[in-house]
N, C-alpha and C. Protein backbone atom coordinates (compact mmCIF):
# COMPACT_ATOMS: atom_id res chain seq x y z
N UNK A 1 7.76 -13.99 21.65
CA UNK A 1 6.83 -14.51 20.66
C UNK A 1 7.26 -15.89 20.19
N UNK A 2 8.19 -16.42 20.68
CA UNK A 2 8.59 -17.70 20.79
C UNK A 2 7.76 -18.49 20.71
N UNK A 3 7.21 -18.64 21.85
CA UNK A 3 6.42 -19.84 22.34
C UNK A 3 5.23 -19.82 21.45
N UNK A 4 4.55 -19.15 20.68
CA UNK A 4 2.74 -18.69 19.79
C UNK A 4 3.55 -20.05 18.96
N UNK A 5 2.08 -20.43 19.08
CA UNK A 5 2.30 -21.83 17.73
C UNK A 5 1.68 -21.26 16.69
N UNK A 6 2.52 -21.33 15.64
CA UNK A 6 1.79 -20.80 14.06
C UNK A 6 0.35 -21.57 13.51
N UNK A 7 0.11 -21.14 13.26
CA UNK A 7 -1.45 -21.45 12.44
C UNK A 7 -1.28 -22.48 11.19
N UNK A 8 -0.30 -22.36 10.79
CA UNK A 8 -0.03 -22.69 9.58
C UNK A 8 -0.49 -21.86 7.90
N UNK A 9 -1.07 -21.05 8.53
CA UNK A 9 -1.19 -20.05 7.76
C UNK A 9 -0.15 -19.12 7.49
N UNK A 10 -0.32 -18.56 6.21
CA UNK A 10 0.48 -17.47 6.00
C UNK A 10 0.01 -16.03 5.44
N UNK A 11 0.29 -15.16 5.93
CA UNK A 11 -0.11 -13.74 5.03
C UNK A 11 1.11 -12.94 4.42
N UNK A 12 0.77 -12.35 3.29
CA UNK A 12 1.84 -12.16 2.19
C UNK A 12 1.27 -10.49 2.01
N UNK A 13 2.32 -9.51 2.73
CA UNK A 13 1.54 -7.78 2.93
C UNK A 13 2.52 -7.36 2.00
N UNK A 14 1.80 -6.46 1.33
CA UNK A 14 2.72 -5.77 0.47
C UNK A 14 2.48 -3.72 0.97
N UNK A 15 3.56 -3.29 1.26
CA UNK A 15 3.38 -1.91 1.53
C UNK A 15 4.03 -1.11 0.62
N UNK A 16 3.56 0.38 0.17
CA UNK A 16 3.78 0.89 -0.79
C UNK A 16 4.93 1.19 -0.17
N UNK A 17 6.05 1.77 -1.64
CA UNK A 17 7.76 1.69 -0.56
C UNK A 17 8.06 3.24 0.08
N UNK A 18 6.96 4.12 1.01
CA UNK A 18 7.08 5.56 1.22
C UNK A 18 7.02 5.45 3.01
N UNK A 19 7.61 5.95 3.35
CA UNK A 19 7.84 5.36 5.13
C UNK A 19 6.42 5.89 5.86
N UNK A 20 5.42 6.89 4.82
CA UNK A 20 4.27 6.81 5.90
C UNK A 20 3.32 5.42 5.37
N UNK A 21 3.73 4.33 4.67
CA UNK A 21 3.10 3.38 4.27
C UNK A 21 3.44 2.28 5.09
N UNK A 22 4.81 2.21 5.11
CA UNK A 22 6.12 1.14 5.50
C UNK A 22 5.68 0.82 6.86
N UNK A 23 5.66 1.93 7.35
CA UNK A 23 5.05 1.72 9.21
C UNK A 23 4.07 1.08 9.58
N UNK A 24 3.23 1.43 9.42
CA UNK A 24 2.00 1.16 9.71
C UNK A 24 1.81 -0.12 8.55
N UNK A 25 2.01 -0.88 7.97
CA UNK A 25 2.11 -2.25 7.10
C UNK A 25 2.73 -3.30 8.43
N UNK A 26 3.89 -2.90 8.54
CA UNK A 26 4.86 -3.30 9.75
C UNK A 26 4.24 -3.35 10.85
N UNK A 27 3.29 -2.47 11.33
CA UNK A 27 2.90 -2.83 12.59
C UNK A 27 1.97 -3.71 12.48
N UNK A 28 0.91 -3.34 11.30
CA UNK A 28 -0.01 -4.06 11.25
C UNK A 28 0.46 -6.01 11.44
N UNK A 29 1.54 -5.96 10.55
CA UNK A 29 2.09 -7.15 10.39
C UNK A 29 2.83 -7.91 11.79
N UNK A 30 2.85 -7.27 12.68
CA UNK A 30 3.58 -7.35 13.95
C UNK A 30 2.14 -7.55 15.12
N UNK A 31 1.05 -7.33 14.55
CA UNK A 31 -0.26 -7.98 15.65
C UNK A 31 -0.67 -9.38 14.66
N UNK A 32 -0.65 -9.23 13.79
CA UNK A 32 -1.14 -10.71 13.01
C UNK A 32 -0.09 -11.86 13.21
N UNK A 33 1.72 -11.31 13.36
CA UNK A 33 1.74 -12.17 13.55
C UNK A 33 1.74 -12.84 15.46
N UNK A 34 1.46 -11.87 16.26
CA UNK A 34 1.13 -12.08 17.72
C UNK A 34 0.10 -12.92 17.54
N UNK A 35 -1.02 -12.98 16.63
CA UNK A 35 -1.79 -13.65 16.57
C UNK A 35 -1.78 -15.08 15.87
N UNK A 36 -0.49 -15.76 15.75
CA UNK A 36 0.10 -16.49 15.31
C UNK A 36 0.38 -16.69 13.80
N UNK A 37 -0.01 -15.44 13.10
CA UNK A 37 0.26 -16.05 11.70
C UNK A 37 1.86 -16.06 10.83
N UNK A 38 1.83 -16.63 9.90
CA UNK A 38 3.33 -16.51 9.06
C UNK A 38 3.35 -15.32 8.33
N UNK A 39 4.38 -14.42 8.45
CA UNK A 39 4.24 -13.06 7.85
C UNK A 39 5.59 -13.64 6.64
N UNK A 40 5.24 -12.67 5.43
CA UNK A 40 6.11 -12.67 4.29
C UNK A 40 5.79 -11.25 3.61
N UNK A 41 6.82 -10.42 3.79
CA UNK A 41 6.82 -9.41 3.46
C UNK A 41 7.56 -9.06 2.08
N UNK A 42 6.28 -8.36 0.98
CA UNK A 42 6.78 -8.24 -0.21
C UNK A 42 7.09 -7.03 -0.39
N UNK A 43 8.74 -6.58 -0.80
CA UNK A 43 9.02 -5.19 -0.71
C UNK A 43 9.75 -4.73 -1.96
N UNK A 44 9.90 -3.48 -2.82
CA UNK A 44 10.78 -3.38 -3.65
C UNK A 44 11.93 -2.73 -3.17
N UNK A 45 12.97 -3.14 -4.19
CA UNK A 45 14.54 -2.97 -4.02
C UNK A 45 14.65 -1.82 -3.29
N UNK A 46 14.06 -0.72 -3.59
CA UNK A 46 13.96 1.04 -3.13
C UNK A 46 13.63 1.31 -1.57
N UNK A 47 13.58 1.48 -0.43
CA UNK A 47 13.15 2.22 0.30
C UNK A 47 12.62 0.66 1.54
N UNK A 48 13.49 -0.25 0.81
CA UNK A 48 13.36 -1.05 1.60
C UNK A 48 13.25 -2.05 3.18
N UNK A 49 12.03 -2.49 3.76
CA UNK A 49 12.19 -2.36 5.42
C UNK A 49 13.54 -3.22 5.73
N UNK A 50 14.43 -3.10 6.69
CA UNK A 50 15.33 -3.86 7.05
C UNK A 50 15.44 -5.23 7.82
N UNK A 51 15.34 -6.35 7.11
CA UNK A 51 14.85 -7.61 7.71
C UNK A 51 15.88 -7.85 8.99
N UNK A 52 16.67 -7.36 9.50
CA UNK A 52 17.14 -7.86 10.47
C UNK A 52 16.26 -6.94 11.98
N UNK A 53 15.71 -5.83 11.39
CA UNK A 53 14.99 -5.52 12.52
C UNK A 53 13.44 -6.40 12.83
N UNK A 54 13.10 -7.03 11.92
CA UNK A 54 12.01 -8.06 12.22
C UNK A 54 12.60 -9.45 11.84
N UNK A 55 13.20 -10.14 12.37
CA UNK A 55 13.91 -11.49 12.21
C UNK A 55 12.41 -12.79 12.07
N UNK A 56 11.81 -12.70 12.82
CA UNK A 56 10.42 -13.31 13.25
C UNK A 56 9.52 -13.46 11.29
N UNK A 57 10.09 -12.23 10.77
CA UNK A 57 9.00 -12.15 9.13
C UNK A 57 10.08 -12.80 8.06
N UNK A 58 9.53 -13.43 7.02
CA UNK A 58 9.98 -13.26 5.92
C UNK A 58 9.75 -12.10 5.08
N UNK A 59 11.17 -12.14 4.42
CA UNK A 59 11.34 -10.99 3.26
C UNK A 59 11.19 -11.13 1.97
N UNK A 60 10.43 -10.76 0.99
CA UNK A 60 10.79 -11.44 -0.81
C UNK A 60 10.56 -10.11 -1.33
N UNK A 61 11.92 -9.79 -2.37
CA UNK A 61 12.28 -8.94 -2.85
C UNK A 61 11.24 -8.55 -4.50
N UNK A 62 10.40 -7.73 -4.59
CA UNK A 62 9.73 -7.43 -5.83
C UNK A 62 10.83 -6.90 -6.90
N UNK A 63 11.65 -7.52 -7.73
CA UNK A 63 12.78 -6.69 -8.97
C UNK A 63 11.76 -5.72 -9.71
N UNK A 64 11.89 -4.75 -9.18
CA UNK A 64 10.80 -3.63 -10.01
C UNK A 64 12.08 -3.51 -11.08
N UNK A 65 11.05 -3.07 -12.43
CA UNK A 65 12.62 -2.11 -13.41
C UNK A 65 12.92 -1.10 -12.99
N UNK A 66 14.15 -1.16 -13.58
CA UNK A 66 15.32 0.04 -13.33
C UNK A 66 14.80 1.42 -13.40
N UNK A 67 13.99 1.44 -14.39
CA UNK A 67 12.86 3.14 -14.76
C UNK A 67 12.60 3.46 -13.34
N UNK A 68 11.81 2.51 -12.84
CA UNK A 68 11.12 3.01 -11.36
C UNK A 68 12.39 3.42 -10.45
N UNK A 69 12.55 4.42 -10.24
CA UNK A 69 13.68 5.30 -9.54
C UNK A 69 13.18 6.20 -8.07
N UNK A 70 13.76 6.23 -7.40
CA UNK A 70 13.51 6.79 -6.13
C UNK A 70 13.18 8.48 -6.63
N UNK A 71 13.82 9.04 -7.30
CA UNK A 71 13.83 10.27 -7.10
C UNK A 71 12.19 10.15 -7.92
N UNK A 72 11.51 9.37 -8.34
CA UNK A 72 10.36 9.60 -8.62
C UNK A 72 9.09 10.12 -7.76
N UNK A 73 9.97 9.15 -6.41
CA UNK A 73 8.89 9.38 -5.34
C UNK A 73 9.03 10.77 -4.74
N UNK A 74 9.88 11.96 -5.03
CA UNK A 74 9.23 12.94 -4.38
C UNK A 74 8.19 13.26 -3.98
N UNK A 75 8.26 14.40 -3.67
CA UNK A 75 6.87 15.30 -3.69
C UNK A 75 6.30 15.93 -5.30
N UNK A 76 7.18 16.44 -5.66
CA UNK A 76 6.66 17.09 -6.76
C UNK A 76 6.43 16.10 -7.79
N UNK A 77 6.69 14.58 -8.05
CA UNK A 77 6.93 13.49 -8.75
C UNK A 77 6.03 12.90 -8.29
N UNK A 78 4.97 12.70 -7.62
CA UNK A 78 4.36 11.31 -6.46
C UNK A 78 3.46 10.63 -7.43
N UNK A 79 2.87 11.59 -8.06
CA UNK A 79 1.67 11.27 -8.84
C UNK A 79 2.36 10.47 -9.81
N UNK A 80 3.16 10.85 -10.51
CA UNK A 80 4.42 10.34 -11.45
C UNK A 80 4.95 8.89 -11.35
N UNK A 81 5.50 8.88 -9.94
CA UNK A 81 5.88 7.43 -9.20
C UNK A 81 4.73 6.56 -9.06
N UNK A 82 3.78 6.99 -7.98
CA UNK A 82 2.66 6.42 -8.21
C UNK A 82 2.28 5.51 -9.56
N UNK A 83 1.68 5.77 -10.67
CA UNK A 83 1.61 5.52 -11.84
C UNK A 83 2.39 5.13 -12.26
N UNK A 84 3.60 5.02 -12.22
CA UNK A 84 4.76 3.82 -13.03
C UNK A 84 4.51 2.71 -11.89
N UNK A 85 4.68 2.67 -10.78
CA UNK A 85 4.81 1.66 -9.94
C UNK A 85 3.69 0.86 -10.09
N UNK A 86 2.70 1.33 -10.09
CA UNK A 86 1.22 0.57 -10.71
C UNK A 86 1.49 -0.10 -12.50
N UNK A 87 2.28 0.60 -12.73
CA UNK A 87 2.03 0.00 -13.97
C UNK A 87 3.28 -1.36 -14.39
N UNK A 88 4.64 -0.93 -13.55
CA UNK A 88 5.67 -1.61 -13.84
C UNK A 88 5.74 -2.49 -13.12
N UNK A 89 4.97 -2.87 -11.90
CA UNK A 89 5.69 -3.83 -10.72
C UNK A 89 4.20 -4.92 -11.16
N UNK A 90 3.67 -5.19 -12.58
CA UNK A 90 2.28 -6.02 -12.07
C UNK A 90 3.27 -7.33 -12.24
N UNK A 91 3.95 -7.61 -13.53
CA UNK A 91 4.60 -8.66 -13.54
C UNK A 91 6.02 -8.83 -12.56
N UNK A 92 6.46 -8.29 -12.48
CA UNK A 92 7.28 -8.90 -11.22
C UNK A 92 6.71 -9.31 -10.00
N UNK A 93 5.86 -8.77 -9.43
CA UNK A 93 4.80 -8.63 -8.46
C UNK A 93 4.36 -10.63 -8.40
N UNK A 94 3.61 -10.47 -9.74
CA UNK A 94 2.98 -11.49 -10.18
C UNK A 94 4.33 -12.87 -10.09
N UNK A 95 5.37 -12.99 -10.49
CA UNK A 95 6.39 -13.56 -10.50
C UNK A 95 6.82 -13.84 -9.43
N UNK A 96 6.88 -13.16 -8.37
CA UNK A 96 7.22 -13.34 -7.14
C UNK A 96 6.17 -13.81 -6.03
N UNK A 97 4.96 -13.58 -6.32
CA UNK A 97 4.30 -14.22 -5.40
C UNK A 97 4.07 -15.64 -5.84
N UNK A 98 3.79 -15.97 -7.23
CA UNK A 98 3.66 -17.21 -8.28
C UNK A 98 5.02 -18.16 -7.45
N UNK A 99 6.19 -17.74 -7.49
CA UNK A 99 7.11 -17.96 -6.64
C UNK A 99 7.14 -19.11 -5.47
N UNK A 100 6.65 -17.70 -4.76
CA UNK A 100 6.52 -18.52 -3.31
C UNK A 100 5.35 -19.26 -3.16
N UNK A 101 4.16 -19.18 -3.64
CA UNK A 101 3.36 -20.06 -3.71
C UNK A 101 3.72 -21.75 -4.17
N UNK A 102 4.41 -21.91 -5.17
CA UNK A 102 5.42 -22.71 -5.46
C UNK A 102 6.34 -23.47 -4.15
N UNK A 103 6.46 -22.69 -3.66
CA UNK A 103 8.16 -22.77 -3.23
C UNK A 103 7.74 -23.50 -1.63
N UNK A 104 6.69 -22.60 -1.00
CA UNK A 104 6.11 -23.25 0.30
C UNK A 104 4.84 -23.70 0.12
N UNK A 105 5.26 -24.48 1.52
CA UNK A 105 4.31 -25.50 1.47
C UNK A 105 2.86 -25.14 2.18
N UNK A 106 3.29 -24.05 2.70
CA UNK A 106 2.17 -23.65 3.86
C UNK A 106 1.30 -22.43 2.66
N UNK A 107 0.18 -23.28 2.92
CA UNK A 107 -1.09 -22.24 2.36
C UNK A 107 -1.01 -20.90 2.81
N UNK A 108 -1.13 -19.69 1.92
CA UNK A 108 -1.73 -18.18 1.85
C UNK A 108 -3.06 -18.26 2.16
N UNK A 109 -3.19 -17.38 3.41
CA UNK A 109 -4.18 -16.79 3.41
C UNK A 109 -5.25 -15.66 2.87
N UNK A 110 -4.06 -14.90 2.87
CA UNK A 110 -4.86 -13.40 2.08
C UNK A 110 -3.40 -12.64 1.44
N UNK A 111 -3.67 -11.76 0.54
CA UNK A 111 -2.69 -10.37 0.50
C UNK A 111 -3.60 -9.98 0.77
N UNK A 112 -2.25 -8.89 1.88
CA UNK A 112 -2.79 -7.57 2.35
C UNK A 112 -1.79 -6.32 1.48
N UNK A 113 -2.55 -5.69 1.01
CA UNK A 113 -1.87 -4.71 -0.09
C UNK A 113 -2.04 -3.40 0.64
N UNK A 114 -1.22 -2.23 0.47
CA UNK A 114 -1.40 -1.03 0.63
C UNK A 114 -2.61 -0.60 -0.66
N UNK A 115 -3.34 0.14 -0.05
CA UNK A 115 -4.16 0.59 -0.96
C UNK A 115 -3.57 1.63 -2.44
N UNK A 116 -2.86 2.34 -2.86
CA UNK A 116 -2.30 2.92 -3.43
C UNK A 116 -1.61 1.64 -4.50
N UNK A 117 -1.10 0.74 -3.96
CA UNK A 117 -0.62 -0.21 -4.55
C UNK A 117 -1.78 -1.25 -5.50
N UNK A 118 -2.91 -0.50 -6.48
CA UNK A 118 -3.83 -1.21 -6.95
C UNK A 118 -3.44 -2.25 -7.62
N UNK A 119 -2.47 -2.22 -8.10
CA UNK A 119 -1.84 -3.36 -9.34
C UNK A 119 -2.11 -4.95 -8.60
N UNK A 120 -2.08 -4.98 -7.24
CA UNK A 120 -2.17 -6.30 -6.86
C UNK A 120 -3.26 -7.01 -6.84
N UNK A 121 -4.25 -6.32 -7.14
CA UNK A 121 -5.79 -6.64 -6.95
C UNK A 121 -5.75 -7.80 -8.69
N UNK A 122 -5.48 -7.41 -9.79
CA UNK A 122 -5.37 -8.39 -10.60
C UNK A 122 -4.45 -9.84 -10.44
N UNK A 123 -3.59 -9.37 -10.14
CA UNK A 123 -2.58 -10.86 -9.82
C UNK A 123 -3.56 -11.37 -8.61
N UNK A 124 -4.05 -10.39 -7.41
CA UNK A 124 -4.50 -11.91 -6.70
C UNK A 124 -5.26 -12.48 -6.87
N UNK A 125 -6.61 -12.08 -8.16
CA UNK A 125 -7.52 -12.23 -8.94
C UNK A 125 -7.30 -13.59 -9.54
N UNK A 126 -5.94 -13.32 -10.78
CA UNK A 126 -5.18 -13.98 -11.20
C UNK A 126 -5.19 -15.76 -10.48
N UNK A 127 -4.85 -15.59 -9.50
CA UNK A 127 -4.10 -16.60 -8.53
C UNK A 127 -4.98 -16.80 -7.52
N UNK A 128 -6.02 -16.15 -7.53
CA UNK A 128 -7.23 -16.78 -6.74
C UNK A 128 -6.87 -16.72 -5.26
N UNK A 129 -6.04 -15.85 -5.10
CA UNK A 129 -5.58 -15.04 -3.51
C UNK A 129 -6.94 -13.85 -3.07
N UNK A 130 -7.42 -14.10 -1.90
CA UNK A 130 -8.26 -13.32 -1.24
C UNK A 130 -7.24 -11.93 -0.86
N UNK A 131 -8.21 -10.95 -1.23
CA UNK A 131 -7.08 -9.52 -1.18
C UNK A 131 -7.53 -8.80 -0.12
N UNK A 132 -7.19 -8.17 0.68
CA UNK A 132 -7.12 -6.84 1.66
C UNK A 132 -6.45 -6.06 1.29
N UNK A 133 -7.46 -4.65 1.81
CA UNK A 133 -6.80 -3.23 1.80
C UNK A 133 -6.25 -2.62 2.77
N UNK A 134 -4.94 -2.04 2.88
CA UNK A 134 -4.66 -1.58 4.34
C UNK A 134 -4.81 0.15 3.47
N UNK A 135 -5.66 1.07 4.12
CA UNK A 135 -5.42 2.43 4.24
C UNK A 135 -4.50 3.40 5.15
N UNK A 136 -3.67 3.87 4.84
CA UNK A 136 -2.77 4.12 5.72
C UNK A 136 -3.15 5.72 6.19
N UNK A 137 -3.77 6.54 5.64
CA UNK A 137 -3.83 7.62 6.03
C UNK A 137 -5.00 7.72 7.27
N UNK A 138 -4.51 9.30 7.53
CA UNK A 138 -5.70 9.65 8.91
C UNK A 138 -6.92 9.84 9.06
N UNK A 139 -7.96 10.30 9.57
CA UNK A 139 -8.70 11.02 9.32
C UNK A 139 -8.89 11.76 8.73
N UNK A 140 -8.20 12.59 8.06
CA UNK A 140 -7.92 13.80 7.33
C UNK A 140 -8.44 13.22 5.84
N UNK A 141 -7.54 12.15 5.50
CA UNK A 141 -7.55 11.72 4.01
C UNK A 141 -9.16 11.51 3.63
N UNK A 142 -9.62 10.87 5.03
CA UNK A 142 -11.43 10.28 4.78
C UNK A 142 -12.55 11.67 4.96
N UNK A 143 -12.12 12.16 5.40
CA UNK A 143 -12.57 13.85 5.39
C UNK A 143 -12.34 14.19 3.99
N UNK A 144 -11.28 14.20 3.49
CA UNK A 144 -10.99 15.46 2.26
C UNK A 144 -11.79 14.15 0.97
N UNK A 145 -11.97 12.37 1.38
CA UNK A 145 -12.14 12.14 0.08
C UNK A 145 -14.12 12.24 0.60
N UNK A 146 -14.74 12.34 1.76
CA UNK A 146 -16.08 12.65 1.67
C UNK A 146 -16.09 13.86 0.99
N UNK A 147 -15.65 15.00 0.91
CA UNK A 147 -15.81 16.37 0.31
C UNK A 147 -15.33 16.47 -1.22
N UNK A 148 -15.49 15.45 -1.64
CA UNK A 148 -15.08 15.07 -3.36
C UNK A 148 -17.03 15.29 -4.19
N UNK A 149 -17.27 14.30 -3.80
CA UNK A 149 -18.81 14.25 -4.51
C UNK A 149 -19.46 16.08 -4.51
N UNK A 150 -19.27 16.96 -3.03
CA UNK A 150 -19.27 18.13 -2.83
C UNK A 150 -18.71 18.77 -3.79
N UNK A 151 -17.50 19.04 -3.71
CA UNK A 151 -16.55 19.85 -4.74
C UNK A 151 -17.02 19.27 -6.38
N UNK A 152 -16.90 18.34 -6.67
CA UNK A 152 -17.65 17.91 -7.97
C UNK A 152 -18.87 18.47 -8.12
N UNK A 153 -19.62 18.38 -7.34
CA UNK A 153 -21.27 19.00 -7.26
C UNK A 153 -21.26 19.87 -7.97
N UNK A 154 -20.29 21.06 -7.40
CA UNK A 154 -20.16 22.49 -7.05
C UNK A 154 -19.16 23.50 -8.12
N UNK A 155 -19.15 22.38 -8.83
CA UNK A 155 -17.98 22.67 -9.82
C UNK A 155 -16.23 22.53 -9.87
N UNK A 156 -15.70 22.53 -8.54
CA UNK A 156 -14.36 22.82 -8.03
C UNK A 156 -13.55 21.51 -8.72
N UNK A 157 -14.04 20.75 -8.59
CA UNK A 157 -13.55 19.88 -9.09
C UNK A 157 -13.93 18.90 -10.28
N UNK A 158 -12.95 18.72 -11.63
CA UNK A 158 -11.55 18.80 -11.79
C UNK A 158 -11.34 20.46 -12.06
N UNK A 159 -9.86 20.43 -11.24
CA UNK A 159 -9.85 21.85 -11.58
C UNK A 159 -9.58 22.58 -12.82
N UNK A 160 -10.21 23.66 -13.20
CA UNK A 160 -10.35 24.37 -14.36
C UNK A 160 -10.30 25.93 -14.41
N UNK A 161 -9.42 26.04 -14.37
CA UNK A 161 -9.11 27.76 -14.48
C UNK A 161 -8.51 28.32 -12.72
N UNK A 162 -9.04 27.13 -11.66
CA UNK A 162 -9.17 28.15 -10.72
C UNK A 162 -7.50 27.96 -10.08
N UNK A 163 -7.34 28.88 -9.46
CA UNK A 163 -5.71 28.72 -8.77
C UNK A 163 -6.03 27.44 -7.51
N UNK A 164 -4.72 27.18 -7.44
CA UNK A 164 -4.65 25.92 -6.72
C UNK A 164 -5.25 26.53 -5.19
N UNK A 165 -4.76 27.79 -4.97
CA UNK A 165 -4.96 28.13 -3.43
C UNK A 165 -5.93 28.49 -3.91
N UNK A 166 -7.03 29.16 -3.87
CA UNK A 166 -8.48 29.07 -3.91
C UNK A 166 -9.30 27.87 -3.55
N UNK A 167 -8.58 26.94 -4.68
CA UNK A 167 -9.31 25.79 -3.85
C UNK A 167 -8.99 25.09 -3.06
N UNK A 168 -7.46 25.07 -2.21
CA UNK A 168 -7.32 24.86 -1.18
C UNK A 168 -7.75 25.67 0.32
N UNK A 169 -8.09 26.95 0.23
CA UNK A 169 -8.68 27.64 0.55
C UNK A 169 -10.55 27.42 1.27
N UNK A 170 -11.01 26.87 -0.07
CA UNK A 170 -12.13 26.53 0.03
C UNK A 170 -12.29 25.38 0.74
N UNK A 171 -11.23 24.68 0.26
CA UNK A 171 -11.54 22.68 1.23
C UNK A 171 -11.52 22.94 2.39
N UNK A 172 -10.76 23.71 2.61
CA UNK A 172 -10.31 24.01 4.57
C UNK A 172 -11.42 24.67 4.90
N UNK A 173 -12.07 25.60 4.19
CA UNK A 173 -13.37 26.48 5.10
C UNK A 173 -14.33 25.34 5.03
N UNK A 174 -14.28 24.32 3.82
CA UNK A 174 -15.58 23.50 3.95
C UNK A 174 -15.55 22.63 4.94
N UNK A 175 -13.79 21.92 5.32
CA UNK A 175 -13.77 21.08 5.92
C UNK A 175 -14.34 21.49 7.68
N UNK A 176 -13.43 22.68 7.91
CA UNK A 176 -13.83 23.36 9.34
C UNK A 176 -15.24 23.58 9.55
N UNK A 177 -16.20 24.00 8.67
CA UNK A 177 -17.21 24.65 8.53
C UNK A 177 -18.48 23.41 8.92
N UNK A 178 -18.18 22.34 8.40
CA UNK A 178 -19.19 21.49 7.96
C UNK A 178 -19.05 20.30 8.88
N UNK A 179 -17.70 19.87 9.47
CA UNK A 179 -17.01 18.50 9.56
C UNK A 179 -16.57 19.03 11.07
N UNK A 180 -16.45 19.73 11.79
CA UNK A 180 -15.42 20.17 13.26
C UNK A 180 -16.74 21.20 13.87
């Protein structure tokens, strides 16, 4: 990838820090820049991609606060993590891209944000950065969020009284039933 002459453009991706996000950000970022662009990858301190395995990208470090803690991101925590990370990383976020905008000389093209990661949609607002969404999930995720307006319809959702397996129960007969 030597020889691709850069565009002079740059794109600035930010991926949420959970390795089914991390990947697929990374790859994405690994055809754009085949396609000659400048990659700058914005990551927090936590769960961080390793810049020596992509030498070709830049790296800029988001200082999330100290609160935001790994063990947040479990499983049983996600929703938890989720929601601080949206709420704690807008100004650092904001600081660091303010940053490099500063700092180089070569025009931004777009952020590309993980979708989960909403907080960036104001800063690029902010800063008059054109935003993209990367969705990282499968088919599955776009299946279970068409069967939302359904389950709302129908009562199931928000849940209220009913056990969790019931209505997991139900998504799967609706999903098989209706969708396969």
């Amino acid at each position: 990838m030597e020889g691709v002459e850069r565009k002079g453009r740059r794109l600035l991706l930010i991926p949420l820090p959970l390795q089914g996000h991390i990947n697929p950000m990374l790859h994405l970022a690994q055809i754009l820049y085949s396609n000659a662009f400048s990659i700058t990858i914005l990551h927090t301190t936590f769960n961080s991609p390793d810049p020596s395995n992509y030498p070709h990208f830049n790296f800029s470090c988001i200082q999330e606060p100290s609160s935001l803690c790994l063990s947040q991101s479990s499983a049983s925590h996600l929703l938890n993590f989720l929601l601080a990370l949206n709420a704690q990383c807008v100004t650092p976020f904001q600081e660091c891209v303010t940053k490099l905008l500063s700092e180089e000389p070569q025009p931004v093209a777009c952020l590309i944000s993980d979708a989960l990661c909403y907080f960036t949609q104001g800063v690029a607002d902010k800063l008059r950065l054109p935003r993209i969404v990367l969705r990282t999930g499968g088919v599955s995720s776009f299946v279970a969020f068409a069967a939302f307006p359904f389950l709302r319809l129908k009562g199931y959702i928000p849940i209220q009284g009913l056990s969790v397996l019931i209505l997991l129960h139900f998504f799967f007969f609706f999903v098989l039933k209706f969708h396969f």
